[in-house]
Structure formats: C-alpha cells, structure tokens
C-alpha atoms as a PDB file:
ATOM      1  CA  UNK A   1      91.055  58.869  21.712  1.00  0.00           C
ATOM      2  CA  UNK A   2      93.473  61.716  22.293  1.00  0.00           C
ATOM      3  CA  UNK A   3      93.797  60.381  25.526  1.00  0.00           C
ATOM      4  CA  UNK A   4      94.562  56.851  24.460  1.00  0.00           C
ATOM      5  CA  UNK A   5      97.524  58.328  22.027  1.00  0.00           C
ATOM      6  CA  UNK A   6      99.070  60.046  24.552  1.00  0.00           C
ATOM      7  CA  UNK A   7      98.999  57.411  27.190  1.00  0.00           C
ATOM      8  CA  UNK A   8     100.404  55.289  24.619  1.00  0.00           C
ATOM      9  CA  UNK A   9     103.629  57.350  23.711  1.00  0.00           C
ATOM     10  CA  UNK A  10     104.114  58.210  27.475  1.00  0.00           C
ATOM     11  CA  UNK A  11     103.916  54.124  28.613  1.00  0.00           C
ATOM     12  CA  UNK A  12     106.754  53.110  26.123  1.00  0.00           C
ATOM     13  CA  UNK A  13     109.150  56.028  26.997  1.00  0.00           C
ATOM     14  CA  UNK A  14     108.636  55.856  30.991  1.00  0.00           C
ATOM     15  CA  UNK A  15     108.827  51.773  30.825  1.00  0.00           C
ATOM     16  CA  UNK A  16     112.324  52.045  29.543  1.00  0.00           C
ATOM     17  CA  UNK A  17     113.902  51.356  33.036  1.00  0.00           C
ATOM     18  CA  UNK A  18     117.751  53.099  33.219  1.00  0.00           C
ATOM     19  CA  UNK A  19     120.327  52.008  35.209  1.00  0.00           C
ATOM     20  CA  UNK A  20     121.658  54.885  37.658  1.00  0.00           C
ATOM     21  CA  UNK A  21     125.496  55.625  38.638  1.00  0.00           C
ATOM     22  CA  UNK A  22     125.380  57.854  41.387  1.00  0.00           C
ATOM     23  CA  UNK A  23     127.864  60.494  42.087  1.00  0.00           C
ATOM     24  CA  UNK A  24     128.711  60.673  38.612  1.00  0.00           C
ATOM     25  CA  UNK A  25     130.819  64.076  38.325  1.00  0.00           C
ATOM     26  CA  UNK A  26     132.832  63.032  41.192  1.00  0.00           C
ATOM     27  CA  UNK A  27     131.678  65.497  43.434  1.00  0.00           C
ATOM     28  CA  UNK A  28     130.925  64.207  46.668  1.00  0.00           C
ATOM     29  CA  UNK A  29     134.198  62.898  48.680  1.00  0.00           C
ATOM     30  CA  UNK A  30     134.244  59.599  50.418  1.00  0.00           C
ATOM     31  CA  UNK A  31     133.384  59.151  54.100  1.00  0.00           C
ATOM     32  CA  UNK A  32     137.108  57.862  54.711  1.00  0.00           C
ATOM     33  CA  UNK A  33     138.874  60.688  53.029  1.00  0.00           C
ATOM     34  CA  UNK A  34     139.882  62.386  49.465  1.00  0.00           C
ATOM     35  CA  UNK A  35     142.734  59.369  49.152  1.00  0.00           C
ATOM     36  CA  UNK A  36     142.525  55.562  48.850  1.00  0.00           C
ATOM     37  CA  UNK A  37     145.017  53.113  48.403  1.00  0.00           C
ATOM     38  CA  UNK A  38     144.641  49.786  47.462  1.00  0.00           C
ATOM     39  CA  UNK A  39     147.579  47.327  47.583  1.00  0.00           C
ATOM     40  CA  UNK A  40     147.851  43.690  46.351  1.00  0.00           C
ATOM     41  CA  UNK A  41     150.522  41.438  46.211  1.00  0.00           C
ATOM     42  CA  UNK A  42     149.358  38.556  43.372  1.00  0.00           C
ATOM     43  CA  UNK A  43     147.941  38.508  40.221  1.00  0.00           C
ATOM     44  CA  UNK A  44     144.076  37.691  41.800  1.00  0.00           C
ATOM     45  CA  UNK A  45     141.313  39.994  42.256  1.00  0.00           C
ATOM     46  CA  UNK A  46     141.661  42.936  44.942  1.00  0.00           C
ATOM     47  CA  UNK A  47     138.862  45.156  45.847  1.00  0.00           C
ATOM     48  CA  UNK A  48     138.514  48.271  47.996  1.00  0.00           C
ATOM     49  CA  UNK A  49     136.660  51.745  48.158  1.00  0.00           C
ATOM     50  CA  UNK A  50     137.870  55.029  46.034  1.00  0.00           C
ATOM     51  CA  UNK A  51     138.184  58.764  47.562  1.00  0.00           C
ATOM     52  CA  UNK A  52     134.699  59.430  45.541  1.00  0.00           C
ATOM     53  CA  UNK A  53     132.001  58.282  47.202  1.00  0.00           C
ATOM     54  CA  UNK A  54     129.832  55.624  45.466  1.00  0.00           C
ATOM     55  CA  UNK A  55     132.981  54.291  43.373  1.00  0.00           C
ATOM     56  CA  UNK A  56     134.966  51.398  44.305  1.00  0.00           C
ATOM     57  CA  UNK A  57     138.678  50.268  42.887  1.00  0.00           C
ATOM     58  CA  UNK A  58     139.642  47.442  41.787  1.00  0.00           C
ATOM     59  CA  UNK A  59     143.162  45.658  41.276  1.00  0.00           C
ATOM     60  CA  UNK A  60     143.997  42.444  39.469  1.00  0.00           C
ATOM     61  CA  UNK A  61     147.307  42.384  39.347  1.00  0.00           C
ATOM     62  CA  UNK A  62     150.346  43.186  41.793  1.00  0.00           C
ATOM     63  CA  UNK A  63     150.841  46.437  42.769  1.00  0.00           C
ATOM     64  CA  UNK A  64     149.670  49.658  44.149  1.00  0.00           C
ATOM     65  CA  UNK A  65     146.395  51.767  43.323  1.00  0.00           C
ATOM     66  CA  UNK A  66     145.522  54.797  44.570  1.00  0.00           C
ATOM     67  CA  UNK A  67     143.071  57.275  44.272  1.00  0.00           C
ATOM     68  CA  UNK A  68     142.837  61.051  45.118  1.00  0.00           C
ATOM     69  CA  UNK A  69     139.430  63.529  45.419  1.00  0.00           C
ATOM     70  CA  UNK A  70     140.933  66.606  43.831  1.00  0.00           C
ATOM     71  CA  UNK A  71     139.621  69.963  42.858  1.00  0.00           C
ATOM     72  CA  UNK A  72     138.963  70.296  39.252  1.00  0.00           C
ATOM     73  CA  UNK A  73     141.708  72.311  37.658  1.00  0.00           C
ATOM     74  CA  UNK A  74     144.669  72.334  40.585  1.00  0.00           C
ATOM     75  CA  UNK A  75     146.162  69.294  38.654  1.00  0.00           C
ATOM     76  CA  UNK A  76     144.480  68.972  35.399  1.00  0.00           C
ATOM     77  CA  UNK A  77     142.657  71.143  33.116  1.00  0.00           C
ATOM     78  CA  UNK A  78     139.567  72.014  34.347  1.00  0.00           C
ATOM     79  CA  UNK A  79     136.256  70.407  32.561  1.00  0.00           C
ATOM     80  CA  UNK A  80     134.017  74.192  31.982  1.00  0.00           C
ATOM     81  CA  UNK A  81     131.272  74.094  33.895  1.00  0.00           C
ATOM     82  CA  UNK A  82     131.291  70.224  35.198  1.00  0.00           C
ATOM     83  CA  UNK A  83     131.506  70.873  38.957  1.00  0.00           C
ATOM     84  CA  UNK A  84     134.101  71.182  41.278  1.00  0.00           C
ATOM     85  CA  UNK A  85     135.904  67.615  41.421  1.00  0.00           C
ATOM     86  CA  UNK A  86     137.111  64.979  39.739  1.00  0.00           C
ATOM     87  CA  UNK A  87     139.076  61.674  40.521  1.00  0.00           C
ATOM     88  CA  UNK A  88     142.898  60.934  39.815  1.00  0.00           C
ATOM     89  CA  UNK A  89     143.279  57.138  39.467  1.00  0.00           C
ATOM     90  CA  UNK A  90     147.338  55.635  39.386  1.00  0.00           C
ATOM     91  CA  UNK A  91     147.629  51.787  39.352  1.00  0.00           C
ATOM     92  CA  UNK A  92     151.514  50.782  39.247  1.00  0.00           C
ATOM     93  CA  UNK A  93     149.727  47.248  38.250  1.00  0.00           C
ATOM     94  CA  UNK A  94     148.814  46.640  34.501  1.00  0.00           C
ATOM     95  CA  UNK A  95     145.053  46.039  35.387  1.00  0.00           C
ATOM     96  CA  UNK A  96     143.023  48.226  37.696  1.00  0.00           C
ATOM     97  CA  UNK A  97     140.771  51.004  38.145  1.00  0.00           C
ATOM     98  CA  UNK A  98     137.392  52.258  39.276  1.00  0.00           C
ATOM     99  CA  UNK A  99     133.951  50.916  38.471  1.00  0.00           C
ATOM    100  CA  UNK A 100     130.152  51.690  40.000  1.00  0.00           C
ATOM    101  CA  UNK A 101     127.541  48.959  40.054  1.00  0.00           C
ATOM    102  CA  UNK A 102     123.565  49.907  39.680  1.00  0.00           C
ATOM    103  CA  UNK A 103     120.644  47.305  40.215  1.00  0.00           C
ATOM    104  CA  UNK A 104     119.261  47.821  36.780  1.00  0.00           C
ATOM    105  CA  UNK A 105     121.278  46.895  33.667  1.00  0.00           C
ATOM    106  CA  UNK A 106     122.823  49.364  31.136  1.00  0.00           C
ATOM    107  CA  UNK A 107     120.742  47.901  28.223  1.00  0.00           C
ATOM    108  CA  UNK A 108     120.180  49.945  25.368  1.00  0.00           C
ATOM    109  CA  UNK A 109     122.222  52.886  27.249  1.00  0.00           C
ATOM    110  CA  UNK A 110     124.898  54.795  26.424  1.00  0.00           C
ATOM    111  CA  UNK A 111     127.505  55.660  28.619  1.00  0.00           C
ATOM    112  CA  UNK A 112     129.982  58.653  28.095  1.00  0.00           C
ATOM    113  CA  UNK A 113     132.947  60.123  30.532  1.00  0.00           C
ATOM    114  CA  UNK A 114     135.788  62.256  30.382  1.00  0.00           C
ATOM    115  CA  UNK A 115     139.673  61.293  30.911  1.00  0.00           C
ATOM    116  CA  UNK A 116     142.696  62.912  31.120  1.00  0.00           C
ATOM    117  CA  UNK A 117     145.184  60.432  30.640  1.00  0.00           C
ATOM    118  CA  UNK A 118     148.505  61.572  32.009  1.00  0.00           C
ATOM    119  CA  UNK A 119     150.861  58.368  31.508  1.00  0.00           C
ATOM    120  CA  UNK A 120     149.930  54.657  30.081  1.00  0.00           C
ATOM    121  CA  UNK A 121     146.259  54.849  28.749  1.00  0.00           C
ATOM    122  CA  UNK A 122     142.051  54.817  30.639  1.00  0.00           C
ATOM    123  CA  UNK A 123     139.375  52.546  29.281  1.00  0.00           C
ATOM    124  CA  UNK A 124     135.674  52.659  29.681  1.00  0.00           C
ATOM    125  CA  UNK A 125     134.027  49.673  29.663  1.00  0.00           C
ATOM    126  CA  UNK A 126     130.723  48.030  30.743  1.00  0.00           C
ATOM    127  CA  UNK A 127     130.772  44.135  32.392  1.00  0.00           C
ATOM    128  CA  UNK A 128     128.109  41.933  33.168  1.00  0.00           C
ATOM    129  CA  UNK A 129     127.930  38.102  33.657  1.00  0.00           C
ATOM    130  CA  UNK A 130     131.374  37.396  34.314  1.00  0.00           C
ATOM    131  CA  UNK A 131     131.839  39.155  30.648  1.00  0.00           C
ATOM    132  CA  UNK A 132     133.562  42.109  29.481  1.00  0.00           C
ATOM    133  CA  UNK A 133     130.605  43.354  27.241  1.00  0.00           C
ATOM    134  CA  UNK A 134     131.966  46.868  25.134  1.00  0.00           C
ATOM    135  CA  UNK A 135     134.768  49.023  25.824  1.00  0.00           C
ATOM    136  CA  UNK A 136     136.624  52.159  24.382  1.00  0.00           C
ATOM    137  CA  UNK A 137     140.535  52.531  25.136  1.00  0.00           C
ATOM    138  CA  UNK A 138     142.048  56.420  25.125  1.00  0.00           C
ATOM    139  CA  UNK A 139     145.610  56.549  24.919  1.00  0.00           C
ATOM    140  CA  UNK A 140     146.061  60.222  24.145  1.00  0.00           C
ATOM    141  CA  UNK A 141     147.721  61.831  26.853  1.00  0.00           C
ATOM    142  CA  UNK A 142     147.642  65.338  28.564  1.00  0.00           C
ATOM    143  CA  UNK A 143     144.405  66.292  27.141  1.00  0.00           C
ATOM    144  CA  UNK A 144     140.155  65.644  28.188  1.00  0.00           C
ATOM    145  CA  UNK A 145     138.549  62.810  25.715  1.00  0.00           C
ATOM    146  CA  UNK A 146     135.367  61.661  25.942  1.00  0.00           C
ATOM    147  CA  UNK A 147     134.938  57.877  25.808  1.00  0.00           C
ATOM    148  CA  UNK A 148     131.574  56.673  24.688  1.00  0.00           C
ATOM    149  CA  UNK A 149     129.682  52.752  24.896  1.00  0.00           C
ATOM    150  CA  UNK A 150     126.906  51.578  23.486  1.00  0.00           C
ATOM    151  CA  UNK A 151     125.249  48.684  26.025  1.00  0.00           C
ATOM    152  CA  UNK A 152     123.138  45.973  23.878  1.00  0.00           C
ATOM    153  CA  UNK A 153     123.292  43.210  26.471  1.00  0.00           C
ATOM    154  CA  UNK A 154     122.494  43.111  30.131  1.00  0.00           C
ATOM    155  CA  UNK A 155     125.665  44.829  31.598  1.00  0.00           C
ATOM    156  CA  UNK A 156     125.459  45.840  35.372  1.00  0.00           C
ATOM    157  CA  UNK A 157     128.886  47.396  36.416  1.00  0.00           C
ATOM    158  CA  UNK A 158     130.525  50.176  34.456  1.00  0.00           C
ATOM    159  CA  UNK A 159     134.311  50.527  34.511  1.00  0.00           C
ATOM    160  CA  UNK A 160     136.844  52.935  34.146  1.00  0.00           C
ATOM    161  CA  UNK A 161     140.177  51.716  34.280  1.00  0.00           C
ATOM    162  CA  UNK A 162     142.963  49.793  32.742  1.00  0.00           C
ATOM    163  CA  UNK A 163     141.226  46.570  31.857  1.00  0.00           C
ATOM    164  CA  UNK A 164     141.993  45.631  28.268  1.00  0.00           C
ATOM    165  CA  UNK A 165     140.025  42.459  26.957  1.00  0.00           C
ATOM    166  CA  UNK A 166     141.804  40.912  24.169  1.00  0.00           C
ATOM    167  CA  UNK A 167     138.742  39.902  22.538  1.00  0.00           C
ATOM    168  CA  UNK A 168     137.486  43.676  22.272  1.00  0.00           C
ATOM    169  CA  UNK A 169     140.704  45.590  21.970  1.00  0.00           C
ATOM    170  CA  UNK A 170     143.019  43.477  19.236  1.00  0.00           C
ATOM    171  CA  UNK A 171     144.959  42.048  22.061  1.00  0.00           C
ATOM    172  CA  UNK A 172     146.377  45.537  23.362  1.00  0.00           C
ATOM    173  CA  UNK A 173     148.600  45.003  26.717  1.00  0.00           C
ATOM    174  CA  UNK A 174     147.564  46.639  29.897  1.00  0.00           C
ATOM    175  CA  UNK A 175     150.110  49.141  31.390  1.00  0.00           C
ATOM    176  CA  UNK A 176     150.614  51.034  34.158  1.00  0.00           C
ATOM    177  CA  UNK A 177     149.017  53.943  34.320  1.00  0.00           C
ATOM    178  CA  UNK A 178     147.519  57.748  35.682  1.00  0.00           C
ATOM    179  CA  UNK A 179     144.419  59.556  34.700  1.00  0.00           C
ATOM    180  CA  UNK A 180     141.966  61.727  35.834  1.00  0.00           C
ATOM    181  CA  UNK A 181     138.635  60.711  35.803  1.00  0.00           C
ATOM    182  CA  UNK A 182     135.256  63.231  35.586  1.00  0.00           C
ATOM    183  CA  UNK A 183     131.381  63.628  34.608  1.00  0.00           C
ATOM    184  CA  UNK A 184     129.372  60.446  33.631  1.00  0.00           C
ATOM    185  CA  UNK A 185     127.088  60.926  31.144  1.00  0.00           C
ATOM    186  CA  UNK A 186     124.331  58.201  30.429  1.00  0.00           C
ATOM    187  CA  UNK A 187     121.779  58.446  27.629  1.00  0.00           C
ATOM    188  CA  UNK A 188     118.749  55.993  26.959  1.00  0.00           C
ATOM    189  CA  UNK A 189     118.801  54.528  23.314  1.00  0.00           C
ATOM    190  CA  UNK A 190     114.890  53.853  22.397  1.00  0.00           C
ATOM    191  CA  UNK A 191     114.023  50.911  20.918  1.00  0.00           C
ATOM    192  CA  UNK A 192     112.787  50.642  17.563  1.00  0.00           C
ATOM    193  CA  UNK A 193     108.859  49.552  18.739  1.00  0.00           C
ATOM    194  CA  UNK A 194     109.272  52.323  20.877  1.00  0.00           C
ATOM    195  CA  UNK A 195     110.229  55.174  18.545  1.00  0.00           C
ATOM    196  CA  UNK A 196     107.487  53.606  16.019  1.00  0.00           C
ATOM    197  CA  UNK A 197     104.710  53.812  19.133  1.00  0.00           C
ATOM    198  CA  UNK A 198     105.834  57.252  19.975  1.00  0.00           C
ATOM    199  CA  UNK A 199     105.573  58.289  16.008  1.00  0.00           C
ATOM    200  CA  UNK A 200     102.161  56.782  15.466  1.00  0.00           C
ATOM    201  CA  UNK A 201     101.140  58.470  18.444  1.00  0.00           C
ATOM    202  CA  UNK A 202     102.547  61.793  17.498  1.00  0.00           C
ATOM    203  CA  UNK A 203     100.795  61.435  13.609  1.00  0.00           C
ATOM    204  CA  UNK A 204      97.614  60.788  15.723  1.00  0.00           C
ATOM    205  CA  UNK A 205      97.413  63.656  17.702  1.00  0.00           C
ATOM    206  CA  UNK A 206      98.209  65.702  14.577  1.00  0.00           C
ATOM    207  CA  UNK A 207      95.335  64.091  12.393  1.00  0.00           C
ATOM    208  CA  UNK A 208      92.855  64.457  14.672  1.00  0.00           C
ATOM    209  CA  UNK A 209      93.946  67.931  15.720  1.00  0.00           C
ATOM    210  CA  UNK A 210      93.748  68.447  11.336  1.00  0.00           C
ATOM    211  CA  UNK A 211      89.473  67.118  11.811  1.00  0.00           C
ATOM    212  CA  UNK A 212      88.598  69.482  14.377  1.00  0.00           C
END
C-alpha cells in the first residue's frame, strides 16, 4: 500500500513532460563567433543564427540586427552569480530579436529572463501555431527586470525580442531597440489533478505511518 501511494505521487509529477531551452544563461558562444548580424531589406520574415549558441534571430522588418557574446558586467551590470555571459541584442528594425525552439511545448510552464533594456523596450513572449500566445513588454531602461509568462496552450518557441502583438499589448508600436539579454528560468506549473494526487498520496503515507 505504501508502495502504491508513493508510486502514485511520483507518476503524476515525472509525467509532466517540460520543454527544454538549452544554453539558457548565455554562456556558451556560437561556433561562428561572439557577433552576428542579420540584415534584411523588406518588411518579410528574415532568419539567421545569434553569437549564443542554441539561439537564433529573427527580423521582420527592414533593417539591421545584430548580436554580440559579451562578458557579463564589461557593458552592463553584472547579474550576481548568473555566469559569465550574456547576449546584447540591437535591431535598427521595429520587429526583431532572439527566440529558441524545444520539441516539447511550454504548457503549463513558466518562463522567466532577465533584460537590461538600454534604448526602445525587450519583450518576452511564447508563440506557437502561427500565434503569439502570452507576452510581457519591459520598457524600463538602464536597469535588470525580470519578465515572467505563464504558458496555458501548446506554445513551442520562446521569444525575446521586439515583437509587440496588438492583441496582447493594447496596440503598443514596436521600436527600435538595444538590450541585453541573460539567465532563462523555466518552472513547471502542476496541474490541479496532479497537486490533488500528490496530496492524497502524502495524507496516505501519514495515516498509515499514524496505525503503525
């Protein structure tokens, strides 16, 4: 019985499958160099690789992007104690950025990261089927915020960038813009038969552990 109880609580928590960014404090350069540039001449979609390995950039609009591996604290503040890197991202476009794709969906995740917005503003955002599905926008600038999303839909690709959805952001404009980028955070949300499985597992261990 004990057994059973335990088995129980353990098969809900490990069959909640997470979707995995890798390289997500920035800290492993890209195999072509610490600087990218991506350049595009009309307002259609323009993809390319970052200076961070396992990130990619994206450009939607004309204009320049490019991205630089630096050491954390030569050019901003320095995060304490989250690594040695982090990414600066300037787009001269109005909509651009980074973004990381992972096999299995975001759902029921949430997804944190730090920016450092020097000019314009950063958004994080996660997109899936063609749709933008959550975002946050920071436009504070010259100091670390953490930008936090909540995923309840199937959402594949997470973005950080300047990628304003009029539908989610009360039809903010996209500007140019220059941040620093650093430390992905994600964090499984349980759902509710989950957290109820895990409790009545829990209260049976302790009931039984009362009888003996």
């Amino acid at each position: 019985m004990k057994f059973a109880l335990i088995c129980t609580s353990a098969c809900f928590l490990s069959g909640i499958a997470s979707a995995q960014i890798l390289n997500p404090s920035f800290e492993t350069e890209a195999s072509g160099g610490s600087f990218s540039f991506l350049v595009n001449s009309t307002p259609s979609l323009s993809s390319g690789l970052s200076a961070a390995a396992d990130w990619n950039t994206f450009l939607y609009s004309a204009g320049v992007l490019d991205t630089n591996w630096v050491p954390a604290g030569t050019q901003a503040p320095n995060l304490t104690g989250q690594g040695n890197s982090m990414l600066y991202v300037s787009d001269s476009g109005n909509i651009g950025g980074i973004y990381a794709t992972s096999a299995t969906p975001f759902t029921n995740q949430t997804v944190s990261v730090y920016v450092y917005v020097v000019s314009g503003a950063a958004e994080l955002a996660l997109y899936g089927g063609n749709a933008l599905e959550v975002s946050q926008v920071d436009t504070t600038l010259n100091q670390w915020v953490q930008l936090s999303v909540t995923d309840t839909q199937a959402s594949n690709s997470l973005v950080i960038g300047n990628y304003y959805d009029s539908n989610l952001n009360n039809n903010q404009s996209s500007v140019p813009s220059q941040f620093y980028v650093d430390v992905v955070q994600q964090q499984s949300v349980p759902e509710p038969a989950s957290i109820g499985a895990l409790a009545m597992g829990v209260l049976g261990l302790v009931f039984r552990k009362r009888k003996i």
